[in-house]
N, C-alpha and C. Protein backbone atom coordinates (compact mmCIF):
# COMPACT_ATOMS: atom_id res chain seq x y z
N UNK A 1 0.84 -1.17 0.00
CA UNK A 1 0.00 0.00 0.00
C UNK A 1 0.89 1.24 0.00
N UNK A 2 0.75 2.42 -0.87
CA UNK A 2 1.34 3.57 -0.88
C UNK A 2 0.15 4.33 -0.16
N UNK A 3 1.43 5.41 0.68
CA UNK A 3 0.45 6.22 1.43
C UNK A 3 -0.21 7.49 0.60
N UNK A 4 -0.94 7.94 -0.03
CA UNK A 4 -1.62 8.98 -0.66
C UNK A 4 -1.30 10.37 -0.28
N UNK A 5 -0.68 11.27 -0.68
CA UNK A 5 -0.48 12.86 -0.32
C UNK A 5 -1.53 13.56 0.44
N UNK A 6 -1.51 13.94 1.37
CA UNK A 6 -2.66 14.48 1.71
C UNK A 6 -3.55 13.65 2.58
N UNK A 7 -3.30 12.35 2.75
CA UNK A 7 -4.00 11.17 3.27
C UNK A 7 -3.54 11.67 4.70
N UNK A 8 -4.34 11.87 6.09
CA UNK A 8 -4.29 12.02 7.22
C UNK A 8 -3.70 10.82 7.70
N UNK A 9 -2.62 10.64 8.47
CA UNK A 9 -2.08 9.34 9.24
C UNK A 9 -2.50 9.63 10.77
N UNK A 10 -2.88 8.07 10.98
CA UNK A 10 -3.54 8.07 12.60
C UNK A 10 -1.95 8.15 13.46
N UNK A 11 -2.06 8.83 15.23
CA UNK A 11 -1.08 8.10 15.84
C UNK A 11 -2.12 7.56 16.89
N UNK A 12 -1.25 5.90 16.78
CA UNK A 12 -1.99 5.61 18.08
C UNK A 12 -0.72 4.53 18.66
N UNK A 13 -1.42 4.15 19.95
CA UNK A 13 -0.33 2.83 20.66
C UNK A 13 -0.73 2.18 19.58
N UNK A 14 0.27 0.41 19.82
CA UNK A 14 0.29 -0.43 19.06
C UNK A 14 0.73 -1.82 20.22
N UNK A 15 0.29 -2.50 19.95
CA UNK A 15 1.14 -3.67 20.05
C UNK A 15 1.46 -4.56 19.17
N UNK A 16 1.13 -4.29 17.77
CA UNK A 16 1.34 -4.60 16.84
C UNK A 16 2.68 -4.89 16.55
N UNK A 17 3.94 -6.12 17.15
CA UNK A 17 5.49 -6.20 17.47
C UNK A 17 5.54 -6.76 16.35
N UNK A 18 4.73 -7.53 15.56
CA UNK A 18 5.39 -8.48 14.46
C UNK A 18 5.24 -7.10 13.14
N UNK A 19 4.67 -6.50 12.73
CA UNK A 19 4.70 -5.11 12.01
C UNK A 19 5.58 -4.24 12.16
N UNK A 20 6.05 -4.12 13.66
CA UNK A 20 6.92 -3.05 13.92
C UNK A 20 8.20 -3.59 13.46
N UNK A 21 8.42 -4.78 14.20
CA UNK A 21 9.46 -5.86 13.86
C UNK A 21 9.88 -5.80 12.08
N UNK A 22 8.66 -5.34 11.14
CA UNK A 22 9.09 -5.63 9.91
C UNK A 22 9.17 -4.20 9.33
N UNK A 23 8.71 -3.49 9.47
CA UNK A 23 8.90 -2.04 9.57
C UNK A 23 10.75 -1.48 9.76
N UNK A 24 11.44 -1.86 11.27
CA UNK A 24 12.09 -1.75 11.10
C UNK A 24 13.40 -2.88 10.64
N UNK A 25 13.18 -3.72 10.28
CA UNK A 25 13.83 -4.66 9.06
C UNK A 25 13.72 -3.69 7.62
N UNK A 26 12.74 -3.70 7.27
CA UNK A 26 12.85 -3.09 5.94
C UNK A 26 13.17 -1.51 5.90
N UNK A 27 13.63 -0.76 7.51
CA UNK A 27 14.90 0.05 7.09
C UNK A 27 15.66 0.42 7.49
N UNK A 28 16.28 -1.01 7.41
CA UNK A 28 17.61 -2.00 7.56
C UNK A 28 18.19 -1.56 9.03
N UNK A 29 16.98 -1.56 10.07
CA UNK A 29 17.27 -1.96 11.17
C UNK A 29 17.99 -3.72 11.26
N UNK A 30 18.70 -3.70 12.56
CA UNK A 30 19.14 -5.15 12.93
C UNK A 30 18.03 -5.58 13.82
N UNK A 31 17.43 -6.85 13.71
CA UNK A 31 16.60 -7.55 14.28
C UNK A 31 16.86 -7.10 16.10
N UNK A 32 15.52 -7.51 16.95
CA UNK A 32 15.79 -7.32 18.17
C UNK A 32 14.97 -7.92 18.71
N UNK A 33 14.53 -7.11 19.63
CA UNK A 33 13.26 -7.73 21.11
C UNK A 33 11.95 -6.88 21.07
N UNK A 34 11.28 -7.11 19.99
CA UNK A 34 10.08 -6.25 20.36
C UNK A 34 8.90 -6.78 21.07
N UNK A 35 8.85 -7.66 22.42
CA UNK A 35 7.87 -7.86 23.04
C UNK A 35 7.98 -7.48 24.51
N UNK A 36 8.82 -6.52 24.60
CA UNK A 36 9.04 -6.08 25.93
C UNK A 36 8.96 -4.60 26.46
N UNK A 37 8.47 -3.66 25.21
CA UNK A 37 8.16 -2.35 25.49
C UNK A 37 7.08 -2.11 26.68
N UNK A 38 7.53 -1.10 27.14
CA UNK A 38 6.34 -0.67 28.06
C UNK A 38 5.30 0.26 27.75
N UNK A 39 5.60 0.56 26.31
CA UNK A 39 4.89 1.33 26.07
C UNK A 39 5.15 1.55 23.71
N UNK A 40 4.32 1.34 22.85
CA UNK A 40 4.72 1.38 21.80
C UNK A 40 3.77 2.05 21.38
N UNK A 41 4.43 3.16 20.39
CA UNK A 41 3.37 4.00 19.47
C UNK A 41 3.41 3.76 18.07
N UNK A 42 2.49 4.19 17.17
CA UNK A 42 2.76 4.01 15.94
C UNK A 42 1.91 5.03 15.31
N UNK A 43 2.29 5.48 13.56
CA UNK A 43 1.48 5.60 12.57
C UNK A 43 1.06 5.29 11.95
N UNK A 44 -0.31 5.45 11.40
CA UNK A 44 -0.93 4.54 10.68
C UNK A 44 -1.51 5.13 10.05
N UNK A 45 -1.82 4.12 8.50
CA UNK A 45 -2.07 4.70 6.93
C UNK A 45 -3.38 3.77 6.59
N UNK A 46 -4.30 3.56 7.28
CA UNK A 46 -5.20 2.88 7.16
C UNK A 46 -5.28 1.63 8.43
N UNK A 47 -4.66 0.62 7.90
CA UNK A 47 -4.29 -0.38 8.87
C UNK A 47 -2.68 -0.67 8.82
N UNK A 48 -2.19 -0.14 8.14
CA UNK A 48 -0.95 -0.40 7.92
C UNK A 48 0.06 0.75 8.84
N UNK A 49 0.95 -0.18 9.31
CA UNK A 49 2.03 0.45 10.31
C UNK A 49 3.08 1.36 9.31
N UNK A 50 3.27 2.54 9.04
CA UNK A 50 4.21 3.33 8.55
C UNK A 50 5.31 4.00 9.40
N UNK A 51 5.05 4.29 10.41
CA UNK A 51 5.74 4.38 11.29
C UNK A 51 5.76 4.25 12.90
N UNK A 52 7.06 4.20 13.43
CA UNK A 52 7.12 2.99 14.89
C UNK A 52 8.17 3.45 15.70
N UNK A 53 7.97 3.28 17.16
CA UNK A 53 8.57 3.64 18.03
C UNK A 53 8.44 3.10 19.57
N UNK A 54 9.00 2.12 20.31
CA UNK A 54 8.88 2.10 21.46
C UNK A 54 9.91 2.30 22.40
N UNK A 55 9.27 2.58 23.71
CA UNK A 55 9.81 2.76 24.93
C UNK A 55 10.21 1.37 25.74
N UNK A 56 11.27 1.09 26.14
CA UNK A 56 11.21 0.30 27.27
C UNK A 56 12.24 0.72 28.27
N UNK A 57 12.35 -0.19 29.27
CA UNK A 57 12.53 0.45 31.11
C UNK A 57 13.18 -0.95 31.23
N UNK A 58 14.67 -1.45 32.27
CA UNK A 58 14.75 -2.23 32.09
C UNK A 58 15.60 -1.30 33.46
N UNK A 59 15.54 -1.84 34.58
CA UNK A 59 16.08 -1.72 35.92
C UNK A 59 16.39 0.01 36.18
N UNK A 60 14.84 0.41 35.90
CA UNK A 60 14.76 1.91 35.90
C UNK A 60 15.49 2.81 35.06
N UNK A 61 16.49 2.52 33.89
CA UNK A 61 16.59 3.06 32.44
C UNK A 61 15.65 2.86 31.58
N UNK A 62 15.19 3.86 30.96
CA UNK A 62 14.74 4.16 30.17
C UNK A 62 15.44 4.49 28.80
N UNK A 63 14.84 3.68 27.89
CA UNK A 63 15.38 3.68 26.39
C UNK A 63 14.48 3.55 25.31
N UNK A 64 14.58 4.14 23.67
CA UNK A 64 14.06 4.40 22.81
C UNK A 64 14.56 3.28 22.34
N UNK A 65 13.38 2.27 21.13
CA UNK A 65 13.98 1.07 20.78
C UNK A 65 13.52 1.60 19.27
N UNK A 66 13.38 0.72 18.19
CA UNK A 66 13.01 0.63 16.68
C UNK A 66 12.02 1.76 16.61
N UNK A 67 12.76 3.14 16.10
CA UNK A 67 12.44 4.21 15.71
C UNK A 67 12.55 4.20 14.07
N UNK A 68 11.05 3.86 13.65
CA UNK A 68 11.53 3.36 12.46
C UNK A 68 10.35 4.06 11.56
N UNK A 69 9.99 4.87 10.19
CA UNK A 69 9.70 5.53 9.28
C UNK A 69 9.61 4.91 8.08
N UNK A 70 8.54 4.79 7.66
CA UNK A 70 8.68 4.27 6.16
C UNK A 70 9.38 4.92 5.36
N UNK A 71 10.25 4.92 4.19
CA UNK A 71 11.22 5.47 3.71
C UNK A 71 10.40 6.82 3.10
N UNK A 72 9.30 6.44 2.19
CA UNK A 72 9.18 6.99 1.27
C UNK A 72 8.25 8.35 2.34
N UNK A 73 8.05 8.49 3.42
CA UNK A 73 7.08 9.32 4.42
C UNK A 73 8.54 10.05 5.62
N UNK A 74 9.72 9.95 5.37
CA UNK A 74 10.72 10.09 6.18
C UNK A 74 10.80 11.59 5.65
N UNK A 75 11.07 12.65 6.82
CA UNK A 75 11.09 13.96 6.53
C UNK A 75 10.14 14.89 6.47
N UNK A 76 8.85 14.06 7.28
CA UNK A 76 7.51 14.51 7.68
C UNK A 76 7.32 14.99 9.23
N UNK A 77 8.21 14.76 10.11
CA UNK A 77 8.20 15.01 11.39
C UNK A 77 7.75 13.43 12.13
N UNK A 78 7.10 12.49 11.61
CA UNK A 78 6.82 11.45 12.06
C UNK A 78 7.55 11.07 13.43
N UNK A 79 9.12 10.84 12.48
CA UNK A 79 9.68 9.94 14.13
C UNK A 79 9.89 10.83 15.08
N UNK A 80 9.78 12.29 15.07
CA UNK A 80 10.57 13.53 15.83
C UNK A 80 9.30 13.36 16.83
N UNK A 81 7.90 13.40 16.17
CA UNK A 81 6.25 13.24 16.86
C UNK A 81 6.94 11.81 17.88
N UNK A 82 6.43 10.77 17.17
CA UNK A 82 6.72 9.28 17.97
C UNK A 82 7.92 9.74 19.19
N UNK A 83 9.07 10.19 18.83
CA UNK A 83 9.89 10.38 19.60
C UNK A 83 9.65 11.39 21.14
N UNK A 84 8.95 12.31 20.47
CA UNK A 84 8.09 13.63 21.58
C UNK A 84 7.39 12.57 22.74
N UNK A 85 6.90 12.04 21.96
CA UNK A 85 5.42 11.09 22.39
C UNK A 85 6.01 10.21 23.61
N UNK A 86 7.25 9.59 23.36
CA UNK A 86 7.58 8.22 24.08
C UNK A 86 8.45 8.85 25.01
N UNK A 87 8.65 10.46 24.93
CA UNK A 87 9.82 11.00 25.73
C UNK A 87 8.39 11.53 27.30
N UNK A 88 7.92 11.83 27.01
CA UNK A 88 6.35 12.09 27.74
C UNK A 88 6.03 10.98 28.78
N UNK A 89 5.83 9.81 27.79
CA UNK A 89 5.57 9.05 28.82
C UNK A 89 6.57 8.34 29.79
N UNK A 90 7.84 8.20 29.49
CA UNK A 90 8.84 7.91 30.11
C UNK A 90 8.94 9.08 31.52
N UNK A 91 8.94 9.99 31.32
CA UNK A 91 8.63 11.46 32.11
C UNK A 91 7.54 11.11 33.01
N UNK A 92 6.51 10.84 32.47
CA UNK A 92 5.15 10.41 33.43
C UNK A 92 5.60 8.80 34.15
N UNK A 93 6.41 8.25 33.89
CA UNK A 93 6.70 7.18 34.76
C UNK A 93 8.05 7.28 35.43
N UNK A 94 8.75 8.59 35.57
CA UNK A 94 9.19 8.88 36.58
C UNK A 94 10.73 9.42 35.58
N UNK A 95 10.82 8.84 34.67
CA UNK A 95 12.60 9.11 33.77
C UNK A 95 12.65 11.28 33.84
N UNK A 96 13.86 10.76 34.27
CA UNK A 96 14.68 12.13 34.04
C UNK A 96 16.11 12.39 32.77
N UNK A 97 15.76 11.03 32.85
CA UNK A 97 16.80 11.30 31.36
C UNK A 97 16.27 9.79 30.12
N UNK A 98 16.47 9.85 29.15
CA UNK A 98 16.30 8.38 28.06
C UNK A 98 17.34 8.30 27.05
N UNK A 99 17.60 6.98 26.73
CA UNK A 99 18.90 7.02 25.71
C UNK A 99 18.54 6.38 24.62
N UNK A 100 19.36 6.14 23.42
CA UNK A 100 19.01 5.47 22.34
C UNK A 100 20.34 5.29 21.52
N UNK A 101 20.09 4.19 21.24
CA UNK A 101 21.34 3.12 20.22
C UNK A 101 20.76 3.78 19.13
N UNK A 102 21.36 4.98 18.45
CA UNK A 102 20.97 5.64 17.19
C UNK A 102 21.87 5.51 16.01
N UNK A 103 21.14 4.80 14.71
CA UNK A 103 21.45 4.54 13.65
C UNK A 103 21.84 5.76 12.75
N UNK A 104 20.82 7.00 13.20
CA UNK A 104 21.12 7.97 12.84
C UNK A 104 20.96 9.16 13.59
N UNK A 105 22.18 9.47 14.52
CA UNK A 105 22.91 10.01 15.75
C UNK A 105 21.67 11.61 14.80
N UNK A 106 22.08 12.22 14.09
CA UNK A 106 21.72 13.66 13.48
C UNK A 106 20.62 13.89 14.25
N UNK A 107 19.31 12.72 13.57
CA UNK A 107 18.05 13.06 13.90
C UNK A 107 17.97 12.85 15.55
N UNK A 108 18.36 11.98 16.08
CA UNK A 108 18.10 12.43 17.30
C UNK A 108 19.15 13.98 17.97
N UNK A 109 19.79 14.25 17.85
CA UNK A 109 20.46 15.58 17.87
C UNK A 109 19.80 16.49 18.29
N UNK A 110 19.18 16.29 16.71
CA UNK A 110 17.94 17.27 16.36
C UNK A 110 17.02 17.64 17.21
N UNK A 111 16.68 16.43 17.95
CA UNK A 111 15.72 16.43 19.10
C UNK A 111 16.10 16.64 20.43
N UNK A 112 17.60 17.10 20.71
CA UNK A 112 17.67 17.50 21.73
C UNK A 112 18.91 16.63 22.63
N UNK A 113 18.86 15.62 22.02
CA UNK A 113 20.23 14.20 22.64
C UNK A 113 21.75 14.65 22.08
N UNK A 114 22.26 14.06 22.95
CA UNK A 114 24.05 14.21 22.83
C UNK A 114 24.38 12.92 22.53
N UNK A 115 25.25 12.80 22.06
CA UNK A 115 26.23 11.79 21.64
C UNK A 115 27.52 11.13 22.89
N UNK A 116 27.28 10.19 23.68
CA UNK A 116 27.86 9.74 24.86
C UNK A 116 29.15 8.60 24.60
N UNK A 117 30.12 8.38 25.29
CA UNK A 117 30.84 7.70 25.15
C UNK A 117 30.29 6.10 25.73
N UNK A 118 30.61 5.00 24.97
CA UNK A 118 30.04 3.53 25.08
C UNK A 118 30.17 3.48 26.96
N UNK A 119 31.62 4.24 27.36
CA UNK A 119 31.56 4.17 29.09
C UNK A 119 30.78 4.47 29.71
N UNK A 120 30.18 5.68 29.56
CA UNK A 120 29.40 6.36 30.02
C UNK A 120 27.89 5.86 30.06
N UNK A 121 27.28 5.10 29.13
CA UNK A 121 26.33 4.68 29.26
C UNK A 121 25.75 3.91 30.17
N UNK A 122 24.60 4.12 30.80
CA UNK A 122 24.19 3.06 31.56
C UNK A 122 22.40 2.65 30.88
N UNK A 123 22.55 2.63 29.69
CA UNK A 123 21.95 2.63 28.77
C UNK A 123 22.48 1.49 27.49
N UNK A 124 21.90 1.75 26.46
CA UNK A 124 22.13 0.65 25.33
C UNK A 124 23.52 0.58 25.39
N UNK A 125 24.20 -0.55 25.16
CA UNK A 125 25.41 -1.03 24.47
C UNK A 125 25.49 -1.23 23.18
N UNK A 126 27.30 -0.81 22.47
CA UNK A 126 27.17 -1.23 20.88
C UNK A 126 27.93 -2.19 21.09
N UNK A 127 27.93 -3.65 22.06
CA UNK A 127 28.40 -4.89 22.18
C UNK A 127 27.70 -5.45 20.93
N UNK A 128 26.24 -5.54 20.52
CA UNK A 128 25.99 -6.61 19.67
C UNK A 128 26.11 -5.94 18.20
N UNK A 129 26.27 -4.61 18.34
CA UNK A 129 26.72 -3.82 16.80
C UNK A 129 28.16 -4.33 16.79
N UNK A 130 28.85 -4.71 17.53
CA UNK A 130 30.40 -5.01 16.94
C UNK A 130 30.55 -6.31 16.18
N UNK A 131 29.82 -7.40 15.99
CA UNK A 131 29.66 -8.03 15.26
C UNK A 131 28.43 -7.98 14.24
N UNK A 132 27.89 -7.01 14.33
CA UNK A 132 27.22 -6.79 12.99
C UNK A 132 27.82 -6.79 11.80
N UNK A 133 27.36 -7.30 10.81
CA UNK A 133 27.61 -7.21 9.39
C UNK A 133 27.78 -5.73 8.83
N UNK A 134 26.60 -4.64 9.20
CA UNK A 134 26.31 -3.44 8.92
C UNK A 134 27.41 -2.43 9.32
N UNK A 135 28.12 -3.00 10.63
CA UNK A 135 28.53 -1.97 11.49
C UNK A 135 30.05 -1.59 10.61
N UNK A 136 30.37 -0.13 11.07
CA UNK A 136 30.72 0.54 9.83
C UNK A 136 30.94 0.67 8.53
N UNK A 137 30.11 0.05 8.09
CA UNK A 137 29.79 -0.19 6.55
C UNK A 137 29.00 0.76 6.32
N UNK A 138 27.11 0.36 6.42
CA UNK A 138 26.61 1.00 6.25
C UNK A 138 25.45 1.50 7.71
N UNK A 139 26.78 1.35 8.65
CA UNK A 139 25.61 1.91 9.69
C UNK A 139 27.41 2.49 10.88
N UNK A 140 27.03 3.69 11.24
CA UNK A 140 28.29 3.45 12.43
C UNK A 140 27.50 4.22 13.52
N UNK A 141 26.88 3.60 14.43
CA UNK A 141 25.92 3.77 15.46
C UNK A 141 26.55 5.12 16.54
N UNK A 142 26.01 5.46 17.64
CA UNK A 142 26.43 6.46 18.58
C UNK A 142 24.61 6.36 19.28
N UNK A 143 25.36 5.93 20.48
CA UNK A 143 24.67 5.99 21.93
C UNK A 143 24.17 7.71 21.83
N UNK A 144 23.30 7.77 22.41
CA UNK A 144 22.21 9.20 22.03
C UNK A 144 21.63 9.52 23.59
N UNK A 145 21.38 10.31 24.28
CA UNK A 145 21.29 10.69 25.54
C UNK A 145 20.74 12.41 25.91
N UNK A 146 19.41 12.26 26.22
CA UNK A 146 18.59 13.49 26.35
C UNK A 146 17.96 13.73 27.63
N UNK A 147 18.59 14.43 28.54
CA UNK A 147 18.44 14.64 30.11
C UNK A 147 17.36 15.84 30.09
N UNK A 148 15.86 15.29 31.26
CA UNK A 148 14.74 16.06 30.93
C UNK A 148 14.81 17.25 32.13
């Protein structure tokens, strides 16, 4: 399905993990864990997932997981929205700061995050990016960190 110009996209939660899951595969995310968010949002083009974003909490860190945009809808504000969205509720469940394993360090920037050293994190690791296939090829990751 192509999304139509002008076509209104819904946001709503989702638990929709096997969509999101393929969403960000097809752009060319590395596979992960999407059944453990505490919280997942999405856009939607009818019934179809265009764009995706969840939150999860894992011994009181808070982190941004598969922030992911359909290609051809990328440069609409989508993930910057999703991203607003999941920074809110992390805030309402108590986070003063959230991090993110960012594929593309810019856009989160953009939104307000710094770029942290792998030490410093007490947040995502790029342990399983070092044996990625992708990793500096066509992906060279940076830990992302936005104190509220």
């Amino acid at each position: 399905m192509t999304t139509r110009p002008g076509k209104a996209l819904r946001l709503k939660e989702t638990t929709d993990f096997a969509s999101m899951r393929q969403l960000a595969l097809n752009s060319s995310l590395e596979d992960g864990t999407y059944s453990d968010f505490v919280k997942a949002y999405g856009f939607f083009d009818g019934e179809e997932l265009v764009a995706c974003a969840g939150l999860k909490m894992q011994g009181g860190v808070f982190s941004l997981e598969c922030v992911a945009v359909k290609e051809e809808l990328r440069g609409r504000g989508l993930g910057g929205k999703l991203v607003a969205t999941l920074e809110e509720e992390a805030k309402k469940r108590g986070a003063s700061k959230i991090w993110a394993l960012a594929r593309a360090p810019t856009f989160f920037e953009k939104a307000g995050y710094r770029k942290v050293s792998a030490g410093e994190s007490e947040g995502p690791k790029l342990t399983a990016c070092l044996s990625c296939r992708q990793y500096l090829r066509s992906c060279s990751p940076s830990i992302v960190l936005k104190v509220f």
